[in-house]
N, C-alpha and C. Protein backbone atom coordinates (compact mmCIF):
# COMPACT_ATOMS: atom_id res chain seq x y z
N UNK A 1 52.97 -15.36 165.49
CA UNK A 1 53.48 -16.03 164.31
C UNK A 1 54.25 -15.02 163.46
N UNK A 2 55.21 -15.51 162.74
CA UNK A 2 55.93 -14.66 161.67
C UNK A 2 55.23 -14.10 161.15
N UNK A 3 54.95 -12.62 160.66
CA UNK A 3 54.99 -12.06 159.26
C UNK A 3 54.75 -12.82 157.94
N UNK A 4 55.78 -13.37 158.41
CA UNK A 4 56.67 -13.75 156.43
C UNK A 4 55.62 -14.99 156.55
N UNK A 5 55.60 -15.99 157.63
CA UNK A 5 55.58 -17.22 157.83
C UNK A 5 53.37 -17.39 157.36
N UNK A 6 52.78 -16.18 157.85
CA UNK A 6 51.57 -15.94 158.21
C UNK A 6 51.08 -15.34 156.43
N UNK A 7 51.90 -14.95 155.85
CA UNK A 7 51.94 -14.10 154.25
C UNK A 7 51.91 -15.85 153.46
N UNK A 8 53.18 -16.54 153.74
CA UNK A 8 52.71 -17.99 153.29
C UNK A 8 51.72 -18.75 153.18
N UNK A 9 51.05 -18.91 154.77
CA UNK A 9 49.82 -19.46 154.72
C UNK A 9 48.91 -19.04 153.79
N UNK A 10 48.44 -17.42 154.02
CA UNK A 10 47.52 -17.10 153.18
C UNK A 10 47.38 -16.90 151.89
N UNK A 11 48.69 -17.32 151.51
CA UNK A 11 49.23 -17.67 150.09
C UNK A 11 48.53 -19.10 149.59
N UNK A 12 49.08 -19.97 150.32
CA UNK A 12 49.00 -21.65 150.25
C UNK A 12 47.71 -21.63 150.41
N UNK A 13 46.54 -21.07 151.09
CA UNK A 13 45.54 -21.18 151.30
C UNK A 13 44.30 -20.50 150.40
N UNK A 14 44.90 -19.84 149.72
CA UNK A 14 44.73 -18.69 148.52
C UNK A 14 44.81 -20.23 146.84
N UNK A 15 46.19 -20.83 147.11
CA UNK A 15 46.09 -21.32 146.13
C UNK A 15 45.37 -22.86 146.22
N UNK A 16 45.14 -23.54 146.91
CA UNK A 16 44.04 -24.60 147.60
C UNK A 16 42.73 -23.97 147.02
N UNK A 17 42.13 -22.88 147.68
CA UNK A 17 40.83 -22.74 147.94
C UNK A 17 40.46 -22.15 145.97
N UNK A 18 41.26 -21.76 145.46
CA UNK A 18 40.83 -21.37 143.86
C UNK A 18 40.50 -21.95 143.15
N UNK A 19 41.06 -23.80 143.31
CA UNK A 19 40.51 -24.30 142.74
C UNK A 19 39.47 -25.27 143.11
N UNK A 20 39.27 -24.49 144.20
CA UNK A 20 37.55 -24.82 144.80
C UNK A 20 36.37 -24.07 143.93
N UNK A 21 37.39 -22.86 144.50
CA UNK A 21 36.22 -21.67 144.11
C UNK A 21 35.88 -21.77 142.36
N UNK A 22 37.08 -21.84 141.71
CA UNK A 22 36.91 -22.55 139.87
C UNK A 22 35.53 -23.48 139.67
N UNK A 23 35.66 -24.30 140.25
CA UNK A 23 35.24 -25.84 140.39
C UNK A 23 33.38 -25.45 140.71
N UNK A 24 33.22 -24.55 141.76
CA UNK A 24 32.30 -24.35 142.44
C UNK A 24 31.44 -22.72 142.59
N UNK A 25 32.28 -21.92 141.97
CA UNK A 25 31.73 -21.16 141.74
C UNK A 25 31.46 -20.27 142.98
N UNK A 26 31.21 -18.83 143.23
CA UNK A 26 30.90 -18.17 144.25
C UNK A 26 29.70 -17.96 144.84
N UNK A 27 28.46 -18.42 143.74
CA UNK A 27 27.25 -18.28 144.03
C UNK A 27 26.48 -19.10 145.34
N UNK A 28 27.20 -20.27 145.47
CA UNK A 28 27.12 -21.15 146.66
C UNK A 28 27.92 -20.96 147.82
N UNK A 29 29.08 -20.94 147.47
CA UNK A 29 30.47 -20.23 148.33
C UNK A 29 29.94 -20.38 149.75
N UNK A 30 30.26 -21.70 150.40
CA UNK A 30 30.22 -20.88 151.96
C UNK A 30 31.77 -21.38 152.68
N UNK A 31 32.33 -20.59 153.96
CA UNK A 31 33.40 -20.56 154.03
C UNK A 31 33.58 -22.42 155.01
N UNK A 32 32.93 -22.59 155.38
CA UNK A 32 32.77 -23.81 155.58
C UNK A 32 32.37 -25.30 154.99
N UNK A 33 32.06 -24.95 153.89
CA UNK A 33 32.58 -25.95 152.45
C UNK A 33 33.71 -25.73 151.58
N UNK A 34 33.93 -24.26 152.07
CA UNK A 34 35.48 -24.29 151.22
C UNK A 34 36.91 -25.00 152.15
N UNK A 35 36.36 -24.41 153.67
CA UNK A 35 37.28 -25.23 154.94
C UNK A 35 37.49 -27.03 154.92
N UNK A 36 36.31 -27.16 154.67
CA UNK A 36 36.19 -28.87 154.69
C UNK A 36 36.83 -29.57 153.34
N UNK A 37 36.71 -28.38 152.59
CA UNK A 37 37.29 -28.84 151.04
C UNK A 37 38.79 -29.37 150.76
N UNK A 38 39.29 -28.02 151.46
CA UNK A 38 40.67 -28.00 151.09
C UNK A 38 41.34 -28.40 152.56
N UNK A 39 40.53 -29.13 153.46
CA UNK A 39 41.06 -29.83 154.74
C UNK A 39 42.16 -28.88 156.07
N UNK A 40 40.97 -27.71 156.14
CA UNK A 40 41.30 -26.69 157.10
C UNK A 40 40.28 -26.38 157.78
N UNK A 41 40.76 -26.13 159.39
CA UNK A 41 39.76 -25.57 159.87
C UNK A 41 39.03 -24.46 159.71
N UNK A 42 37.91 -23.85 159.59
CA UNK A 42 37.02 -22.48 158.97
C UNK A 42 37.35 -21.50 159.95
N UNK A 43 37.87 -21.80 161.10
CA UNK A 43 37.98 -20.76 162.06
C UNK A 43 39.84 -20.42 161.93
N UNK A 44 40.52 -21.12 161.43
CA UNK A 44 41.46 -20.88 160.98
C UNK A 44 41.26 -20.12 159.34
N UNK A 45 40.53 -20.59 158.48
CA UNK A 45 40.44 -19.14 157.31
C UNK A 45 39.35 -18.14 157.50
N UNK A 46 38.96 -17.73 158.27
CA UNK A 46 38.35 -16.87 159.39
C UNK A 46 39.29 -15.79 159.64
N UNK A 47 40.35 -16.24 159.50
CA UNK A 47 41.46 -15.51 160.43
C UNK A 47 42.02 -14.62 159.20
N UNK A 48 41.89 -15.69 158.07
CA UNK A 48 42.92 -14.86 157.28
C UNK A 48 41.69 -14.06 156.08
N UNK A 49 40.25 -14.67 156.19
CA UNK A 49 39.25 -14.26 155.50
C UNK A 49 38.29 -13.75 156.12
N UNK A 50 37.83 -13.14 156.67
CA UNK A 50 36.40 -12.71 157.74
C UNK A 50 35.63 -12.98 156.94
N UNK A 51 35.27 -12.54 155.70
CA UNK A 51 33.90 -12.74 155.05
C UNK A 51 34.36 -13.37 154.04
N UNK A 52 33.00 -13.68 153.12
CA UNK A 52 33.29 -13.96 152.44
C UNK A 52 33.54 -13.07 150.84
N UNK A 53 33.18 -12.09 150.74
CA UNK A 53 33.23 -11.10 149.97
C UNK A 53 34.94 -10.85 150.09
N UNK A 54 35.75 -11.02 151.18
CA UNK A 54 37.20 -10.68 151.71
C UNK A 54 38.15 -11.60 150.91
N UNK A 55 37.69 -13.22 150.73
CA UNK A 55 38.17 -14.09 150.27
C UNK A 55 38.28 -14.07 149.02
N UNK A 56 36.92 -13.88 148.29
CA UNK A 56 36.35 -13.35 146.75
C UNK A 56 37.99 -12.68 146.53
N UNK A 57 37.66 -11.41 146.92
CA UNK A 57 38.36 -10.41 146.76
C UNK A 57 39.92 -10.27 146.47
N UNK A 58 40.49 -11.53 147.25
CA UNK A 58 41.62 -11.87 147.32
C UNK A 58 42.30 -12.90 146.41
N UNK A 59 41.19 -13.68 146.01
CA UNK A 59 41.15 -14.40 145.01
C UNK A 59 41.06 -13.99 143.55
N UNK A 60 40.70 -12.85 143.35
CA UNK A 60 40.62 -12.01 142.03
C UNK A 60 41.61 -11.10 142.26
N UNK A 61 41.95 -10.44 143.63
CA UNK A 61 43.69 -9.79 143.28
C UNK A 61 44.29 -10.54 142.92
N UNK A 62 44.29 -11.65 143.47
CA UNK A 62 45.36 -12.20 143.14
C UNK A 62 45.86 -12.93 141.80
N UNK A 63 44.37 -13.19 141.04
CA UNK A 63 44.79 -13.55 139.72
C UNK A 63 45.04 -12.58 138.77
N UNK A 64 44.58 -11.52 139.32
CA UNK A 64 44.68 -9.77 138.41
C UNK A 64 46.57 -9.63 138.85
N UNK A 65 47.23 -9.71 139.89
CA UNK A 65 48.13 -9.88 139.50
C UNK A 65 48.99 -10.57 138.68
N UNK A 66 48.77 -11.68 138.67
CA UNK A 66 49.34 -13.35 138.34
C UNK A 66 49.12 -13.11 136.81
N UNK A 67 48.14 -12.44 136.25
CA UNK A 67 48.24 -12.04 134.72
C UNK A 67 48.50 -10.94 134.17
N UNK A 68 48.35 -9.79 135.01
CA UNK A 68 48.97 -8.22 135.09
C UNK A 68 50.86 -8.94 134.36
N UNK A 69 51.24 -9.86 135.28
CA UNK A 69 52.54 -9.77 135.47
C UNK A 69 52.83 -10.54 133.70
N UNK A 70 52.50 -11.33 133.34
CA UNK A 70 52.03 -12.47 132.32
C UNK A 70 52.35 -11.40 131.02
N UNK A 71 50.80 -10.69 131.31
CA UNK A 71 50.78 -9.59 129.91
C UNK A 71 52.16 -8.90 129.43
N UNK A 72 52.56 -8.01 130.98
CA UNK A 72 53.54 -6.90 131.09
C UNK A 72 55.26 -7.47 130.28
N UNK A 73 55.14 -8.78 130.49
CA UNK A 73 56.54 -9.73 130.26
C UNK A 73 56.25 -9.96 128.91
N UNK A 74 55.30 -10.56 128.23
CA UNK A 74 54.78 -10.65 126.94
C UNK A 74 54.77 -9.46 125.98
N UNK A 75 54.14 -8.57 126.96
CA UNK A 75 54.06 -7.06 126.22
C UNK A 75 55.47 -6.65 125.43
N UNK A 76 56.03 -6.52 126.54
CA UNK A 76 57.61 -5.94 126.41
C UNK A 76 58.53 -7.46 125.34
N UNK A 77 58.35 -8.57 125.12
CA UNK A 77 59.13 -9.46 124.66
C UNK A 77 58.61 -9.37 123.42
N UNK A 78 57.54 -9.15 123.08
CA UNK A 78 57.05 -9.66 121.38
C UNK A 78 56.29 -8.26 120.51
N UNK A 79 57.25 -8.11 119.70
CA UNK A 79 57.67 -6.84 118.99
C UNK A 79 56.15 -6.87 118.20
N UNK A 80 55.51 -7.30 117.87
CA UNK A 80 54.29 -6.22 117.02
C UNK A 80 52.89 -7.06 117.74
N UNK A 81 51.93 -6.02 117.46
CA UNK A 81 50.58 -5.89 118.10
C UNK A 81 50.07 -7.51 117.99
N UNK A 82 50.04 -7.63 116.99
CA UNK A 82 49.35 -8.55 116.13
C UNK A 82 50.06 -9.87 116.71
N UNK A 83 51.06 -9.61 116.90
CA UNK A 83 51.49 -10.92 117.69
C UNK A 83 51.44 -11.36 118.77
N UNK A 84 51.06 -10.12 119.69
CA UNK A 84 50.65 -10.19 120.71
C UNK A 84 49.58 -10.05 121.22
N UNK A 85 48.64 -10.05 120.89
CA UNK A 85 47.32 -10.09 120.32
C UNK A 85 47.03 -11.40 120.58
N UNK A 86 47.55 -11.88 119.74
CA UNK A 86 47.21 -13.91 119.21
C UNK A 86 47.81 -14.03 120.71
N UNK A 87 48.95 -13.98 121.13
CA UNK A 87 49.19 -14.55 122.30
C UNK A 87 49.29 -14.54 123.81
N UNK A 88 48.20 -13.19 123.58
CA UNK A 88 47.19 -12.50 125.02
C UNK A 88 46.29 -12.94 124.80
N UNK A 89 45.62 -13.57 124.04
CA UNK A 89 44.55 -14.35 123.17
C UNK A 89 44.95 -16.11 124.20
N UNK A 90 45.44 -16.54 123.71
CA UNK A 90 46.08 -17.86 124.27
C UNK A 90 45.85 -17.67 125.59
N UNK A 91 46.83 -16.60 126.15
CA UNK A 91 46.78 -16.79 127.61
C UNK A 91 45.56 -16.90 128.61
N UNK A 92 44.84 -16.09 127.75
CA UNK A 92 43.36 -15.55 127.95
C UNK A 92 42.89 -17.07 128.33
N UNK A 93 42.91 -17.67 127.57
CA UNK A 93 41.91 -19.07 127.05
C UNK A 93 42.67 -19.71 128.10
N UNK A 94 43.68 -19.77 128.06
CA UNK A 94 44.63 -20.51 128.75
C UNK A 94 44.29 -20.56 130.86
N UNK A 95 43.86 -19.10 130.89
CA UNK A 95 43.17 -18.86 132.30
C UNK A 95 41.91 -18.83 132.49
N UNK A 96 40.89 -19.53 131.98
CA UNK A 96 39.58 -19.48 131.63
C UNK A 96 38.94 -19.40 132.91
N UNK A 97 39.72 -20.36 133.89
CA UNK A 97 38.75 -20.34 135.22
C UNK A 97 38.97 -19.26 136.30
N UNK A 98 40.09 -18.96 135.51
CA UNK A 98 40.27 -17.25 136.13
C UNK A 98 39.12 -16.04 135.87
N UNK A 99 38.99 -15.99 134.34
CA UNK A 99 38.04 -15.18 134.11
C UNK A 99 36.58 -15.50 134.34
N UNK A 100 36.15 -16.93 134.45
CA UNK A 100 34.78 -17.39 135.07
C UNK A 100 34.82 -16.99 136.47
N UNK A 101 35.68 -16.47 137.11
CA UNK A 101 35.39 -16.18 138.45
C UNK A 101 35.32 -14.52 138.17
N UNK A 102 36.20 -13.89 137.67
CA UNK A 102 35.94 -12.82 137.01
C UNK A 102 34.73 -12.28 136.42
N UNK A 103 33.87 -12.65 135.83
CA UNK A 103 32.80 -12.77 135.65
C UNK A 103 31.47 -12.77 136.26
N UNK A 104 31.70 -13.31 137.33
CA UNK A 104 31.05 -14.03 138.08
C UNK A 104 30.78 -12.95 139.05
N UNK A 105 31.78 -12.77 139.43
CA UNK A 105 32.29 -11.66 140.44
C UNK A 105 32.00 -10.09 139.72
N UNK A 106 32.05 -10.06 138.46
CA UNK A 106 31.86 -8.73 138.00
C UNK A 106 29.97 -8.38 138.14
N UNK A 107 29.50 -9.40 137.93
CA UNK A 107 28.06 -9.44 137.66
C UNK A 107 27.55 -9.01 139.06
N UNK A 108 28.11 -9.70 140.54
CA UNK A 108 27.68 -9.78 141.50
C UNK A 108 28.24 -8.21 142.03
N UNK A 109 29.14 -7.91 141.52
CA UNK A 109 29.42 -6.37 141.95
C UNK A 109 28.83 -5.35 141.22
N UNK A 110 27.80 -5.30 140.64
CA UNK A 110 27.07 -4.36 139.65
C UNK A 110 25.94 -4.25 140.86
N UNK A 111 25.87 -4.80 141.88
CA UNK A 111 24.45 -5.01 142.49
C UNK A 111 25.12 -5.25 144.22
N UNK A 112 26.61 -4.91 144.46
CA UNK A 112 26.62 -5.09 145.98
C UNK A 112 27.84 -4.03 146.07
N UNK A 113 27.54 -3.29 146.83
CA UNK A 113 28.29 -2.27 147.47
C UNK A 113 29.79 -2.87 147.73
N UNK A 114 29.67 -4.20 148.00
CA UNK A 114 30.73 -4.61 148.93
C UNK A 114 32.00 -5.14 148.16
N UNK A 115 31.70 -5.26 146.97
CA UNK A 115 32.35 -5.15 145.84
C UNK A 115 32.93 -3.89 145.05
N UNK A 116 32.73 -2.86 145.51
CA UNK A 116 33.14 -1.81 145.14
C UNK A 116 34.52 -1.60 144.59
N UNK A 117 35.43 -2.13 145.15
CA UNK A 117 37.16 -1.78 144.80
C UNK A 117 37.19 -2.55 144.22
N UNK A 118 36.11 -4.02 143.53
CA UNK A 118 36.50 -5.10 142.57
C UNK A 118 36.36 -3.94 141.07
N UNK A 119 35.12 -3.37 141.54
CA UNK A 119 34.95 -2.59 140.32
C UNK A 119 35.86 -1.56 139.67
N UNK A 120 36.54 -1.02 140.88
CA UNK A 120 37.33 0.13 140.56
C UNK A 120 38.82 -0.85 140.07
N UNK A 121 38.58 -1.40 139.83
CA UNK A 121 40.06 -2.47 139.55
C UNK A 121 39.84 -2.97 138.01
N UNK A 122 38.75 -3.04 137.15
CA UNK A 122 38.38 -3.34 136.23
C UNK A 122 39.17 -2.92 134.94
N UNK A 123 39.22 -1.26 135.44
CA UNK A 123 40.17 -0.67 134.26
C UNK A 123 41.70 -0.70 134.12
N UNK A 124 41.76 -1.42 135.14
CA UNK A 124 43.10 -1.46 135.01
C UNK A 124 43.93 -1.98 133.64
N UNK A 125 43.18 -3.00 133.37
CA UNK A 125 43.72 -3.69 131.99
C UNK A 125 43.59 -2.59 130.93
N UNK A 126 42.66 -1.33 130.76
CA UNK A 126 42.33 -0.39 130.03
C UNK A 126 43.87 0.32 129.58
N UNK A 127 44.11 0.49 131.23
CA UNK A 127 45.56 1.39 131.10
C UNK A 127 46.65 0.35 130.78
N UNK A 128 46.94 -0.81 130.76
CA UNK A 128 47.78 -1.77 130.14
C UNK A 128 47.73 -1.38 129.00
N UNK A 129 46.89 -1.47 128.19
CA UNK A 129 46.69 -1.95 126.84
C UNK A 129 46.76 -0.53 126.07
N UNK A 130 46.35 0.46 127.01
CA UNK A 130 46.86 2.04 126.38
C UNK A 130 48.12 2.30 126.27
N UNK A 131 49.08 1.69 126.92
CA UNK A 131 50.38 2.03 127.33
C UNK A 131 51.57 0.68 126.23
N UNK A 132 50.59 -0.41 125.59
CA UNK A 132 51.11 -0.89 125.14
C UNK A 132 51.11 -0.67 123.28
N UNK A 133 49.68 -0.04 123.34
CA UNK A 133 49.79 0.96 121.76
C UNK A 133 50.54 2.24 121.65
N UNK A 134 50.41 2.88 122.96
CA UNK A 134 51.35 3.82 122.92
C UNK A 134 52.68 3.77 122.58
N UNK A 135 53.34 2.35 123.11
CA UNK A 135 54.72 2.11 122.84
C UNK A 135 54.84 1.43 121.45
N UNK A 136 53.90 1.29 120.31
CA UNK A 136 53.58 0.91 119.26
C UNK A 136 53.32 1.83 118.19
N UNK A 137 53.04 3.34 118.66
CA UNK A 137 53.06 4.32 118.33
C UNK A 137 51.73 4.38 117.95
N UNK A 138 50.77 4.43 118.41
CA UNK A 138 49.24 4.99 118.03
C UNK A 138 48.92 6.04 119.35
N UNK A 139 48.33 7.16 118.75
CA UNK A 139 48.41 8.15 119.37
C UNK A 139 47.41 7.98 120.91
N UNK A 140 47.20 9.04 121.76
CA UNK A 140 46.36 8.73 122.54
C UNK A 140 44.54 8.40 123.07
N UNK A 141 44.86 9.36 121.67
CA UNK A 141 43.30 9.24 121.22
C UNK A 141 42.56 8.38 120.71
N UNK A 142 43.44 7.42 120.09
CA UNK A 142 43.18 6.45 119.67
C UNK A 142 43.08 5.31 120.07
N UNK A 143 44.60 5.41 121.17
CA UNK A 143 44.68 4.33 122.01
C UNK A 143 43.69 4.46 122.64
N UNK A 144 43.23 5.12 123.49
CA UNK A 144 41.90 5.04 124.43
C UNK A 144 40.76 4.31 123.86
N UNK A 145 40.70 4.34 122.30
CA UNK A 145 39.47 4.01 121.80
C UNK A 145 39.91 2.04 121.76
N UNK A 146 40.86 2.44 121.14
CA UNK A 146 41.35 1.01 120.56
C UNK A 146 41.26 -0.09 121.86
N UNK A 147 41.67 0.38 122.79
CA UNK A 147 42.18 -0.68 124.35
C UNK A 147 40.57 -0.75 124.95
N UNK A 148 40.09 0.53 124.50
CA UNK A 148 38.41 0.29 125.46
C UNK A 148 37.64 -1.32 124.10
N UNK A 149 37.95 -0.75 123.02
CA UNK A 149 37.19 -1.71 121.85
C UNK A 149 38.12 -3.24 122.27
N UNK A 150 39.40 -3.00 122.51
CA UNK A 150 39.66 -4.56 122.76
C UNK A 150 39.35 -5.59 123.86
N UNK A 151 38.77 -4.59 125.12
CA UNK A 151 39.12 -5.09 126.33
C UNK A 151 37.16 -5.25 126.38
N UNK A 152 36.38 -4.85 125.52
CA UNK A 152 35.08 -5.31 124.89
C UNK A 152 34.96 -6.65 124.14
N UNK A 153 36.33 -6.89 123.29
CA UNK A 153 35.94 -8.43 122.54
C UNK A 153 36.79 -9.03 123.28
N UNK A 154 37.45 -8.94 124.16
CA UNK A 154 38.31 -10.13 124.70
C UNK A 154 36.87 -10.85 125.62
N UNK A 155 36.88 -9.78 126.12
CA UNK A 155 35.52 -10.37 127.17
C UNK A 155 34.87 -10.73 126.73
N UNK A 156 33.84 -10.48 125.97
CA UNK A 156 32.97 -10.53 125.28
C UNK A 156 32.99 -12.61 124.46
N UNK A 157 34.45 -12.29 123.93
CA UNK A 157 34.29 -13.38 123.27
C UNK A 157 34.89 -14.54 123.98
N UNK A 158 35.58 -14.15 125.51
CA UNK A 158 35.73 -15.38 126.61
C UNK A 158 34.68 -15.39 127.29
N UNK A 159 33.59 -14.28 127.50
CA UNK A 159 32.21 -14.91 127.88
C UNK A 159 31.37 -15.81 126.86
N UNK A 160 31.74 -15.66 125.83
CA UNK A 160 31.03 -16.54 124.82
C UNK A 160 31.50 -17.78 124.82
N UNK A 161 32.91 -18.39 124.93
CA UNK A 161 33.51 -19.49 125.21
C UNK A 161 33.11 -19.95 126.22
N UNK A 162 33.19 -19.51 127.21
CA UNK A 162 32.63 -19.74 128.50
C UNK A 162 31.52 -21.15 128.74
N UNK A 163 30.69 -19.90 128.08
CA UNK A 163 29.30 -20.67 128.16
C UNK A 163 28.82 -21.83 127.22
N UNK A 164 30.06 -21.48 126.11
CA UNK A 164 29.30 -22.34 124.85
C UNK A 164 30.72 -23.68 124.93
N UNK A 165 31.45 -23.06 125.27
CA UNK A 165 32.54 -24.18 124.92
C UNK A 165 33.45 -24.43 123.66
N UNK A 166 32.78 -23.46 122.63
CA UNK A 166 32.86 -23.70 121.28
C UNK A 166 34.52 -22.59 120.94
N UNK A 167 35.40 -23.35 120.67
CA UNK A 167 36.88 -22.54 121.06
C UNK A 167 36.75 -22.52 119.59
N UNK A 168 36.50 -23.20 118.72
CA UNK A 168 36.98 -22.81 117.06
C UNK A 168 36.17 -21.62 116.72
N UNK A 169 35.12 -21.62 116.81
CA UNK A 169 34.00 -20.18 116.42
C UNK A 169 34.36 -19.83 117.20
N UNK A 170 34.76 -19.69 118.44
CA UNK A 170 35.38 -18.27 118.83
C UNK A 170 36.84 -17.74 118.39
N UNK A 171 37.59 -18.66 118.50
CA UNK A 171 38.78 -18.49 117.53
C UNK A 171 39.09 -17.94 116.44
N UNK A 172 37.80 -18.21 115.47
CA UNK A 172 37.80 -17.84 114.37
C UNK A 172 37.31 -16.30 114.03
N UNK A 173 36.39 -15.71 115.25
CA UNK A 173 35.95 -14.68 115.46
C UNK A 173 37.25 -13.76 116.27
N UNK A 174 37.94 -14.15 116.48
CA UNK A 174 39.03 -13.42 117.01
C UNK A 174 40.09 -13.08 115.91
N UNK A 175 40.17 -14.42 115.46
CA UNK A 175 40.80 -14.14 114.07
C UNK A 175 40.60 -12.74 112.75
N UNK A 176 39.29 -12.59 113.19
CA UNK A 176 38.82 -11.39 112.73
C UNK A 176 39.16 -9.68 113.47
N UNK A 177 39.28 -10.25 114.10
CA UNK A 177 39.25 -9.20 115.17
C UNK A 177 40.88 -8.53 115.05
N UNK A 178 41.88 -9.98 115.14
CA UNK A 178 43.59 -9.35 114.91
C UNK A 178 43.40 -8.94 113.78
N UNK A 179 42.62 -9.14 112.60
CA UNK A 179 43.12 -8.21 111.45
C UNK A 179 42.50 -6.75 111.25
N UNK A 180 41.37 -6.72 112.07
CA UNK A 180 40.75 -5.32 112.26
C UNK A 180 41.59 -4.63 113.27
N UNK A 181 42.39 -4.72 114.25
CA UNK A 181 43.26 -4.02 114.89
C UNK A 181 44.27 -3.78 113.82
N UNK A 182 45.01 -4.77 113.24
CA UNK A 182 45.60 -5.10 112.66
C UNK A 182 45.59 -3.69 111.93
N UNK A 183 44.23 -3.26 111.12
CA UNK A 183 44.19 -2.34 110.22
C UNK A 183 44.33 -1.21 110.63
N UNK A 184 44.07 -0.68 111.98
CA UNK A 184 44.79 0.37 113.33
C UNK A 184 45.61 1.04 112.73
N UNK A 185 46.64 -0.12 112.78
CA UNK A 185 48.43 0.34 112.75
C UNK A 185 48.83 0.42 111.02
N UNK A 186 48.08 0.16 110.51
CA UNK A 186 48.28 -0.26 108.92
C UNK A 186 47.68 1.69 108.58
N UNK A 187 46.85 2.33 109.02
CA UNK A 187 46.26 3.13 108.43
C UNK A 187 46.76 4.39 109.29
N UNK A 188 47.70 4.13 110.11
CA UNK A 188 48.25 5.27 110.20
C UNK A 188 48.59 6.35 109.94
């Protein structure tokens, strides 16, 4: 089979099975309720998944890209923190069943080896968000502190949504939060 043609499938089959995995969560996950789900044979995503930890895996690159790319375009288009803030905020909310798998997946890799490169992938958003105060002009020392403290309440307060559902109290607690960054760049 093609290359190109075989990169498709496991594309198309990538975007089918996510919103299984959304829906259903990884804790049950077997590759033969996800086959029957999305109306493929299991020995055909076998091929493109061996395990299931492989599939996981591919399913969280792939949304770590899909919002990597999101942020980076946002980053660069909307001129102050604070505004982008509120609307990395949005997007956030906006991918919720992204980060419930995220989550999900972070918890289960604190406790399985086999998750290992999920973990080492974690900080990545660390160095985003350093590189986007930097270009805002807060020094490095700071940035380090500032991107580790944000990338604590983003989570923090989309695990709280999560579970509770409650988008205005969390909203409103974020709301707090852009004006305490806010005060960052103000006290320069």
């Amino acid at each position: 089979m093609d290359p190109t043609a075989e990169l498709r499938e496991r594309d198309a089959l990538l975007d089918r099975l996510s919103g299984f995995i959304e829906k259903e969560g990884i804790r049950n996950f077997s590759p033969e309720s996800a086959a029957r789900e999305i109306g493929v044979d299991v020995e055909r995503l076998a091929e493109f998944f061996p395990t299931n930890t492989e599939l996981i895996v591919a399913l969280i690159a792939r949304n770590r890209i899909n919002l990597r790319k999101q942020f980076v375009e946002l980053d660069r288009s909307v001129g102050s923190y604070d505004q982008f803030q509120r609307i990395m905020w949005n997007l956030y909310v906006e991918n919720a069943n992204a980060s419930r798998l995220f989550f999900e997946t972070y918890a289960i890799a604190l406790f399985d080896e086999h998750y290992g490169d999920f973990l080492h992938g974690v900080n990545d958003w660390l160095n985003l968000l350093k590189e986007s105060l930097h270009r805002r002009g807060i020094p490095d020392d700071r940035a380090e502190a500032i991107a580790t403290l944000t990338l604590t309440v983003y989570r923090g307060a989309m695990m709280d949504l999560l579970a509770t559902g409650e988008r205005a109290r969390v909203n409103a607690a974020m709301e707090l939060w852009f004006k305490t960054v806010q005060g960052f760049f103000e006290s320069r």
